[in-house]
C-alpha atoms as a PDB file:
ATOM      1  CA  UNK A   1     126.505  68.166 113.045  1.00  0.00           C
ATOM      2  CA  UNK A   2     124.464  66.783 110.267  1.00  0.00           C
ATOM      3  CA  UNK A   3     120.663  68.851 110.452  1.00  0.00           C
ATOM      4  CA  UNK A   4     117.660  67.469 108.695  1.00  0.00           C
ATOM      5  CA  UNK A   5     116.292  69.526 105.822  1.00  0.00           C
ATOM      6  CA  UNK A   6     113.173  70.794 108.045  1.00  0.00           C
ATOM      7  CA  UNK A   7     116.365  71.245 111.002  1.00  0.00           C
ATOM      8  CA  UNK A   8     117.989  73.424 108.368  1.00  0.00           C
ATOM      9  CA  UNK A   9     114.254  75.367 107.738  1.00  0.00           C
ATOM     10  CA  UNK A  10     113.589  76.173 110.868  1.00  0.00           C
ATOM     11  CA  UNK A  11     117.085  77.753 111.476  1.00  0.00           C
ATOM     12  CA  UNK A  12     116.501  79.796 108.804  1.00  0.00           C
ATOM     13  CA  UNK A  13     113.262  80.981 109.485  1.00  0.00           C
ATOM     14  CA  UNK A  14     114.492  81.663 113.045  1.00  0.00           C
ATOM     15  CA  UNK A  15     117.632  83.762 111.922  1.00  0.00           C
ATOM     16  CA  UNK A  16     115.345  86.052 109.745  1.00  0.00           C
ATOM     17  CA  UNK A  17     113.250  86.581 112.498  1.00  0.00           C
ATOM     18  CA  UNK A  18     113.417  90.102 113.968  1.00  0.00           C
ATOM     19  CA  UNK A  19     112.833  88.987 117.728  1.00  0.00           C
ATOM     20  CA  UNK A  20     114.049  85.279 117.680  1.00  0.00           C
ATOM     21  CA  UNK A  21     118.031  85.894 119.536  1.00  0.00           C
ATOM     22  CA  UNK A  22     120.459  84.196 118.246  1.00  0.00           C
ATOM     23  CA  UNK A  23     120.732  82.507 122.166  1.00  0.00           C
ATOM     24  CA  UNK A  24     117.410  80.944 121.420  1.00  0.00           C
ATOM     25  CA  UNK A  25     119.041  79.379 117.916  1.00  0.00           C
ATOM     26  CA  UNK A  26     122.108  78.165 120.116  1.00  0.00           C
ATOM     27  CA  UNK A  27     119.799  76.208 122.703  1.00  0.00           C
ATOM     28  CA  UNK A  28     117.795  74.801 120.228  1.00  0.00           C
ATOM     29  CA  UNK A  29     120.624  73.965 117.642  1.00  0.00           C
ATOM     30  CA  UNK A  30     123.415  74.214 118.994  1.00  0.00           C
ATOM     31  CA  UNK A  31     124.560  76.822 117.134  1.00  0.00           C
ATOM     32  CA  UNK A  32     126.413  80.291 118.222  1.00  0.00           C
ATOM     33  CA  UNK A  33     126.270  83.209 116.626  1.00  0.00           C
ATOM     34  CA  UNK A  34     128.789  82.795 114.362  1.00  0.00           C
ATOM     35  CA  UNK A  35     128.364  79.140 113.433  1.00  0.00           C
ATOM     36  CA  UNK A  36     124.542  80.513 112.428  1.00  0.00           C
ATOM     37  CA  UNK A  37     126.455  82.797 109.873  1.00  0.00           C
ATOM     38  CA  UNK A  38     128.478  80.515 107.851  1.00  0.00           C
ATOM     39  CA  UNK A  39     125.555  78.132 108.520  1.00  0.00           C
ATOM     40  CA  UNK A  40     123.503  81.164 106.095  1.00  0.00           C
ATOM     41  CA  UNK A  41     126.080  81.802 103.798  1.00  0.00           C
ATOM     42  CA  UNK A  42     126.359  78.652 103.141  1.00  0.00           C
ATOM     43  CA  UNK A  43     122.369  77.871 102.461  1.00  0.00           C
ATOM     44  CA  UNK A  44     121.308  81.751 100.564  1.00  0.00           C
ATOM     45  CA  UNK A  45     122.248  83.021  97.804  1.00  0.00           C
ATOM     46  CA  UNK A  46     124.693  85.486  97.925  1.00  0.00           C
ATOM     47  CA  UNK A  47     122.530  88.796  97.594  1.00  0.00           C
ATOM     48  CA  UNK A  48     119.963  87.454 100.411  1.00  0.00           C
ATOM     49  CA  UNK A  49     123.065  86.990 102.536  1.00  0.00           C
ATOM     50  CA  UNK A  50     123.950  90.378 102.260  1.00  0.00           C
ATOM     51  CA  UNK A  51     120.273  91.602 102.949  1.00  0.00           C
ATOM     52  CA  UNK A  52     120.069  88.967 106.101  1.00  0.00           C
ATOM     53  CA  UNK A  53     123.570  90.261 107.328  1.00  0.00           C
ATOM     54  CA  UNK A  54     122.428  94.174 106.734  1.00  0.00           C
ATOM     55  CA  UNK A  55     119.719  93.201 109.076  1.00  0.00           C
ATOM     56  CA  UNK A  56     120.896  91.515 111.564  1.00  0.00           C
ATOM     57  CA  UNK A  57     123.337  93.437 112.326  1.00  0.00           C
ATOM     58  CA  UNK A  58     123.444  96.196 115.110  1.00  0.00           C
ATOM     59  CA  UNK A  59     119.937  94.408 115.480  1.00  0.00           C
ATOM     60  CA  UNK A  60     119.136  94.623 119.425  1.00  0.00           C
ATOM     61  CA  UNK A  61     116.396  92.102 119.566  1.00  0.00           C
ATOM     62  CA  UNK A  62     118.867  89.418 118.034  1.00  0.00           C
ATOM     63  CA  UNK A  63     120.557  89.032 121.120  1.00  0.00           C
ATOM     64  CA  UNK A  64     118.695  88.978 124.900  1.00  0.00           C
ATOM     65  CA  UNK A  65     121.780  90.869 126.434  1.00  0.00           C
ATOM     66  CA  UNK A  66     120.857  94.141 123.833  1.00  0.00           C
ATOM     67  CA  UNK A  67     117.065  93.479 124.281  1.00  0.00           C
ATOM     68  CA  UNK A  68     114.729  96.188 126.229  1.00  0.00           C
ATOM     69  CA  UNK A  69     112.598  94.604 129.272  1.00  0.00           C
ATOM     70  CA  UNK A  70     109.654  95.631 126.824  1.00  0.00           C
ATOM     71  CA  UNK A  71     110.535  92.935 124.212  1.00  0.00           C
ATOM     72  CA  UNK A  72     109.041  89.614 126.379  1.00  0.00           C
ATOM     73  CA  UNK A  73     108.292  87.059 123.355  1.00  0.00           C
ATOM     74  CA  UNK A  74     110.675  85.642 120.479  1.00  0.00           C
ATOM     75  CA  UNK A  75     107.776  86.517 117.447  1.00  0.00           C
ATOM     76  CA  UNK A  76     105.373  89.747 117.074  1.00  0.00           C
ATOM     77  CA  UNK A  77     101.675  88.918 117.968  1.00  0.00           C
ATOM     78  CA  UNK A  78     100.601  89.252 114.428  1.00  0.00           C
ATOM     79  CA  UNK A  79     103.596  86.894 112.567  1.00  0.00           C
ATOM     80  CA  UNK A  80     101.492  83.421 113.759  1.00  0.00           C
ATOM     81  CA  UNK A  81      97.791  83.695 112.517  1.00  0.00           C
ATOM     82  CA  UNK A  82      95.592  81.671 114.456  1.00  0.00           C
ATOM     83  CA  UNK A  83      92.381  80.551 112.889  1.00  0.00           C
END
C-alpha cells in the first residue's frame, strides 16, 4: 500500500496519540496493530521507536477493547486549540 507523505503524517501523529486506538488507525488506514509497528520502525529513528514502543505498550486507551466507558473521544479536550 503506497501512503502519501501527509498519509504517512497523520499515521504518525495518530500512533503517538495517547487516546487515538490503534482500531481507529486500522479503519482509517488500513493498518493493524502490528502493520502500524513496522510501519514506525520503519519511519523513526531508532531511540524514538523505543520511547513510542515504551508507551504504547500496556497502554489501555490504545485499544477500545482495554478502554474504560469514561474515555468517549480519540484526543484530550485541550490537544486541538480552537481560536
Amino acid at each position: 500500500m503506497a501512503l502519501l507523505a501527509d498519509e504517512e503524517s497523520r499515521i504518525i501523529e495518530m500512533a503517538w496519540e495517547d487516546r487515538t486506538p490503534f482500531e481507529a488507525i486500522a479503519q482509517q488506514f488500513q493498518l493493524q496493530e502490528p502493520e502500524v509497528i513496522k510501519f514506525m520502525r520503519s519511519r523513526l529513528k531508532p531511540r524514538s521507536f523505543r520511547v513510542w514502543r515504551e508507551r504504547v505498550s500496556g497502554r489501555t486507551t490504545k485499544h477500545v477493547k482495554l478502554r474504560g466507558d469514561d474515555v468517549t473521544r480519540g484526543y484530550c479536550p485541550t490537544q486541538y486549540k480552537h481560536r
